[in-house]
Protein backbone atom coordinates (compact mmCIF):
# COMPACT_ATOMS: atom_id res chain seq x y z
CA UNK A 1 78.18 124.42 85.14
CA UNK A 2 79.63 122.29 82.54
CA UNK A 3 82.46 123.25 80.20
CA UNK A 4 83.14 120.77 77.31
CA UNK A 5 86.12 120.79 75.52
CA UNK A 6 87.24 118.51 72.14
CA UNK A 7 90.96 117.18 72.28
CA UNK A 8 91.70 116.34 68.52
CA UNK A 9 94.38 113.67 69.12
CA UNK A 10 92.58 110.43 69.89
CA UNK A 11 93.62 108.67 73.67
CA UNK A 12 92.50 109.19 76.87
CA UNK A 13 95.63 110.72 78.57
CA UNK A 14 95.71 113.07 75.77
CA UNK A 15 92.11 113.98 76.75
CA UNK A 16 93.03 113.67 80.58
CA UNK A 17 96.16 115.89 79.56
CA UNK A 18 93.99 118.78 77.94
CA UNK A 19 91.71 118.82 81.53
CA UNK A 20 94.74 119.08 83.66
CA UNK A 21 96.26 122.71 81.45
CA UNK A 22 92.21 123.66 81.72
CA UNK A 23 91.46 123.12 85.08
CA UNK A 24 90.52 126.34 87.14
CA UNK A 25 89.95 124.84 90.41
CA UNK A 26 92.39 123.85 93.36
CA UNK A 27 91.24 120.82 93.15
CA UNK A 28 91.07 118.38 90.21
CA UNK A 29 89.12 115.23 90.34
CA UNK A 30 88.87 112.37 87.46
CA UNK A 31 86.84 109.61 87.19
CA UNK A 32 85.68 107.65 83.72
CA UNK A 33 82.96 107.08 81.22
CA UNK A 34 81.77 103.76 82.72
CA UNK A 35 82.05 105.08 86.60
CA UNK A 36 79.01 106.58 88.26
CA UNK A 37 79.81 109.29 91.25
CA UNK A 38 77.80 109.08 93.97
CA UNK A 39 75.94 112.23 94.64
CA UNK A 40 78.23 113.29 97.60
CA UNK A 41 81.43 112.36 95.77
CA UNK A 42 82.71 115.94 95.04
CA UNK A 43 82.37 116.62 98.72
CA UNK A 44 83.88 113.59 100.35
CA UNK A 45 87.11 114.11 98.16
CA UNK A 46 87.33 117.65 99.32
CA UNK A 47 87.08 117.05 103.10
CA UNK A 48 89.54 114.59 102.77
CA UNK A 49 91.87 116.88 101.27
CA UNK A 50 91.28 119.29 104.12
CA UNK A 51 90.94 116.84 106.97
CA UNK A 52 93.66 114.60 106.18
CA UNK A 53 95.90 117.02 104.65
CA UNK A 54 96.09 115.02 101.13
CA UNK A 55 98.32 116.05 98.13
CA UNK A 56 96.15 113.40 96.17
CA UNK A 57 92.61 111.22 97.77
CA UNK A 58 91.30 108.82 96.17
CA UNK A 59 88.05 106.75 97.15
CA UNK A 60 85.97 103.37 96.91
CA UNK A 61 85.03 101.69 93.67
CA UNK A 62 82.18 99.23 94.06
CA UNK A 63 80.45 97.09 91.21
CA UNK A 64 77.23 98.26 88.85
CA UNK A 65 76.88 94.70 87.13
CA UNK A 66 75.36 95.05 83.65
CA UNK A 67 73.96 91.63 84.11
CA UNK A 68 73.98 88.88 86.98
CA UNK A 69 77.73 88.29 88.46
CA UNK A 70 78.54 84.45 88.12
CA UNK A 71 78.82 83.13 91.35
CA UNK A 72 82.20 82.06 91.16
CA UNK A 73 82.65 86.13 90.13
CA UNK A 74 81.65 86.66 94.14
CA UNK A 75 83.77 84.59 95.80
CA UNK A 76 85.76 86.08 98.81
CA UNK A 77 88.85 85.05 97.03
CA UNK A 78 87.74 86.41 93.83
CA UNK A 79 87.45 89.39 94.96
CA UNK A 80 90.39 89.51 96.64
CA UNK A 81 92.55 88.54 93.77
CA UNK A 82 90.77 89.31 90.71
CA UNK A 83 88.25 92.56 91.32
CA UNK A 84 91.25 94.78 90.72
CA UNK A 85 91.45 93.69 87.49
CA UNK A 86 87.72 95.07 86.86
CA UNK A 87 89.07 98.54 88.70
CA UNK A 88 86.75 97.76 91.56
CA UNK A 89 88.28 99.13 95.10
CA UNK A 90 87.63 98.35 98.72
CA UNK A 91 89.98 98.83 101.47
CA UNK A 92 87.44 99.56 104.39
CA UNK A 93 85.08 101.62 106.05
CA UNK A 94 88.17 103.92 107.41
CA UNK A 95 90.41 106.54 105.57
CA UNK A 96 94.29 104.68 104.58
CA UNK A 97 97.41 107.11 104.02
CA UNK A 98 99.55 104.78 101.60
CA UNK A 99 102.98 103.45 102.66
CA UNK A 100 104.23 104.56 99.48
CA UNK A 101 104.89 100.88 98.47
CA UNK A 102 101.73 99.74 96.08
CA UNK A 103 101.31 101.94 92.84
CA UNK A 104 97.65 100.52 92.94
CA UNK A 105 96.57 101.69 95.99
CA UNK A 106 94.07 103.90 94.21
CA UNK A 107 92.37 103.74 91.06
CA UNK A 108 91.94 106.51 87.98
CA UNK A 109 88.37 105.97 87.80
CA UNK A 110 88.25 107.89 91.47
CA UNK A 111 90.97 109.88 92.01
CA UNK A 112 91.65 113.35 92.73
CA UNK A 113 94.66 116.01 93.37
CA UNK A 114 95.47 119.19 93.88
CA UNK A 115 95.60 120.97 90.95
CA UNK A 116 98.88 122.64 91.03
CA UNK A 117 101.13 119.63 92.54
CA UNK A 118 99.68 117.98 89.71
CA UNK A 119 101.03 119.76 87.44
CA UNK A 120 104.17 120.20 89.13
CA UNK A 121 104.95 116.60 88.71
CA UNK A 122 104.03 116.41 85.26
CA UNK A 123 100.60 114.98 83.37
CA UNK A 124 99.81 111.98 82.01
CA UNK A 125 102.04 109.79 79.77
CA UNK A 126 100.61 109.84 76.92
CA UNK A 127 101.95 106.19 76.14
CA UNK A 128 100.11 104.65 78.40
CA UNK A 129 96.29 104.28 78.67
CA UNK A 130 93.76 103.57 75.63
CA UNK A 131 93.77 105.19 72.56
CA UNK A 132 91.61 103.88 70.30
CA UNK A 133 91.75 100.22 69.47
CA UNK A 134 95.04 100.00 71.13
CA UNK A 135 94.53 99.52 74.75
CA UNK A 136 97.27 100.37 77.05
CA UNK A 137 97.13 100.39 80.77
CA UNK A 138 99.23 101.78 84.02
CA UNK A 139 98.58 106.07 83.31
CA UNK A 140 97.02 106.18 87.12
CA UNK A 141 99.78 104.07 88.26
CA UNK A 142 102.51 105.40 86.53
CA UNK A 143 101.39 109.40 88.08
CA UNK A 144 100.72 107.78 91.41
CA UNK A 145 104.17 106.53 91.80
CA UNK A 146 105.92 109.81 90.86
CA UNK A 147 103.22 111.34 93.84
CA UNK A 148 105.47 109.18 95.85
CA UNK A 149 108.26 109.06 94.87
CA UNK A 150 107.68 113.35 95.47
CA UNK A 151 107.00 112.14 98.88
CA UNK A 152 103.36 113.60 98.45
CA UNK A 153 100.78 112.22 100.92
CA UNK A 154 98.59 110.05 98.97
CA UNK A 155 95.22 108.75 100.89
CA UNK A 156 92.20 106.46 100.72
CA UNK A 157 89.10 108.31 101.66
CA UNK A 158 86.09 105.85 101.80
CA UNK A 159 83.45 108.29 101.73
CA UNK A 160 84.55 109.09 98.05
CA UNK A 161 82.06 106.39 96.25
CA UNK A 162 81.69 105.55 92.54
CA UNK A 163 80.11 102.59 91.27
CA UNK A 164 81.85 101.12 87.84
CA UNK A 165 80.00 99.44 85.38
CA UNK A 166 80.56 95.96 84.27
CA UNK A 167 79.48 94.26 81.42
CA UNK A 168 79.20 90.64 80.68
CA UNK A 169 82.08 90.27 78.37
CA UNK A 170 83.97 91.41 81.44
CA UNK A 171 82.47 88.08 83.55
CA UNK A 172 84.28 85.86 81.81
CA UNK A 173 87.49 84.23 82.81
CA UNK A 174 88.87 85.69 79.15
CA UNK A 175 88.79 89.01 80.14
CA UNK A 176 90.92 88.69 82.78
CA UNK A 177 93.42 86.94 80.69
CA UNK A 178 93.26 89.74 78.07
CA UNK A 179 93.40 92.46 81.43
CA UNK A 180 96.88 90.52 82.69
CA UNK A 181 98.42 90.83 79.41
CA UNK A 182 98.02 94.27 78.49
CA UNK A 183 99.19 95.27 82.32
CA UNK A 184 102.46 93.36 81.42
CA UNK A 185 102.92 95.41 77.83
CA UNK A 186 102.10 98.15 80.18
CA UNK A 187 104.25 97.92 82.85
CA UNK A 188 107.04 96.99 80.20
CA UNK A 189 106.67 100.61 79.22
CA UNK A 190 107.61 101.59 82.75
CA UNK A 191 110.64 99.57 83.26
CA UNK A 192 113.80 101.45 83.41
CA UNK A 193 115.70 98.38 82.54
CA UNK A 194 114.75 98.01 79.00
CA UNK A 195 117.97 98.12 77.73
CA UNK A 196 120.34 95.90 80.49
CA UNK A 197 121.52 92.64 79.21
CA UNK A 198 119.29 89.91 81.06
CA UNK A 199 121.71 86.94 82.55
CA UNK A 200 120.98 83.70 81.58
CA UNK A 201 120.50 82.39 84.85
CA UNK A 202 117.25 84.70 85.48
CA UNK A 203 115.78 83.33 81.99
CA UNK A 204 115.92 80.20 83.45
CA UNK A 205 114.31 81.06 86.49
CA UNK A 206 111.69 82.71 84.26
CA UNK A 207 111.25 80.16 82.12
CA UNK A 208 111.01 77.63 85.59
CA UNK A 209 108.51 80.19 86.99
CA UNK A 210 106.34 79.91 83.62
CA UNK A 211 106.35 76.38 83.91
CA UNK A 212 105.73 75.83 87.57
CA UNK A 213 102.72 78.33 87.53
CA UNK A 214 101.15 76.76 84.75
CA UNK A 215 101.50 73.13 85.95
CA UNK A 216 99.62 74.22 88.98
CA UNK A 217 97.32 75.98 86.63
CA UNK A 218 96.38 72.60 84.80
CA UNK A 219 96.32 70.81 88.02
CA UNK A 220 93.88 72.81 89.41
CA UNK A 221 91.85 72.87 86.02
CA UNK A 222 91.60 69.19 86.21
CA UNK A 223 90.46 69.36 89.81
CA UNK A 224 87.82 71.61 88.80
CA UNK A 225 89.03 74.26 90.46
CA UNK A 226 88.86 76.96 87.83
CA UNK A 227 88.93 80.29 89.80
CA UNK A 228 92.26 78.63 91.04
CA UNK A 229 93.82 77.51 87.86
CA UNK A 230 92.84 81.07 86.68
CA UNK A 231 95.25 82.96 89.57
CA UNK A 232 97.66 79.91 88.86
CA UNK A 233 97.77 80.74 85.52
CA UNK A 234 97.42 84.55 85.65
């Protein structure tokens, strides 16, 4: 049974927002329009819940390429680094209760909670996350870190499988230049120090970061080295 609802105002935590007040079950799962559940999905995230005694579960993200991967795309490395960036997920074969320290330690394309701690803690921020044109990121990481900063038990359950969709416009190094600066307008949004008065000193040591990052950026560029210079210059 499928219950479709229309949210008027155009984003998807506004959407996401309109799910959480509607939800009937104890348990409320997301995932998104380019993410395809695995057929035992639903189940896995529910006997993690029970077995593992989870306020929120989330699960493994693996790739459904649109079109052949570059091989530079499939390096170890690579996907170390950079397969975040495509919200693809893989912390092994066993279930992982976070330390409370990484805000990414679970993505919103497989993520589930209970239904009433959820709302408890509040829904989405509806300032973060795409609306439209205007693409903002962070709304799973900003409601993970107030899960722990509840001290809720948040847990990777690697049973829980979708596969996310990329495209080819998503393959190129571009993309994840694009990715890294709308995760720093993002996570702009979520700093509380928006209005302290920066000291010089750390604008130097920003503007000496910049520079040293992007010297080893062109270095490794001109060695040919361009999954390097990317990080480098990320």
């Amino acid at each position: 049974p499928i219950r479709y609802l229309f949210e008027p105002r155009q984003g998807k935590s506004f959407a996401g927002n309109m799910a959480i007040r509607e939800a009937r079950g104890e348990i409320l799962a997301m995932t998104d329009d380019d993410a395809i559940p695995e057929s035992t999905w639903a189940q896995a995230l529910h006997e993690a819940f029970v077995s593992l005694q989870a306020d929120c579960v989330g699960g493994m993200v693996l790739p459904f390429w649109l079109a052949p991967p570059p091989d530079w795309l499939l390096r170890r490395d690579v996907r170390e680094t950079l397969w975040t960036k495509l919200a693809l997920l893989d912390r092994g074969r066993e279930p992982v209760v976070a330390d409370g320290r990484n805000s990414a330690f679970i993505f919103g394309d497989n993520m589930a909670f209970r239904t009433e701690t959820l709302v408890e803690l509040g829904c989405l921020r509806t300032d973060l996350g795409p609306k439209g044109t205007f693409v903002m990121k962070c709304e799973d990481t900003e409601i993970l870190e107030r899960f722990f900063a509840a001290s809720k038990r948040v847990v990777y359950a690697p049973q829980a499988i979708v596969y996310h969709k990329v495209p080819p416009q998503r393959m190129r190094m571009n993309y994840f230049r694009h990715w890294q600066f709308l995760w720093g307008r993002s996570m702009e949004l979520l700093s509380p120090t928006k209005t302290v008065r920066v000291p010089r000193w750390y604008g130097w040591y920003a503007r000496e970061e910049c520079l040293s990052q992007g010297l080893k950026a062109l270095q490794a560029y001109a060695r040919r080295e361009p999954t390097q210079g990317l990080q480098d210059e990320l």
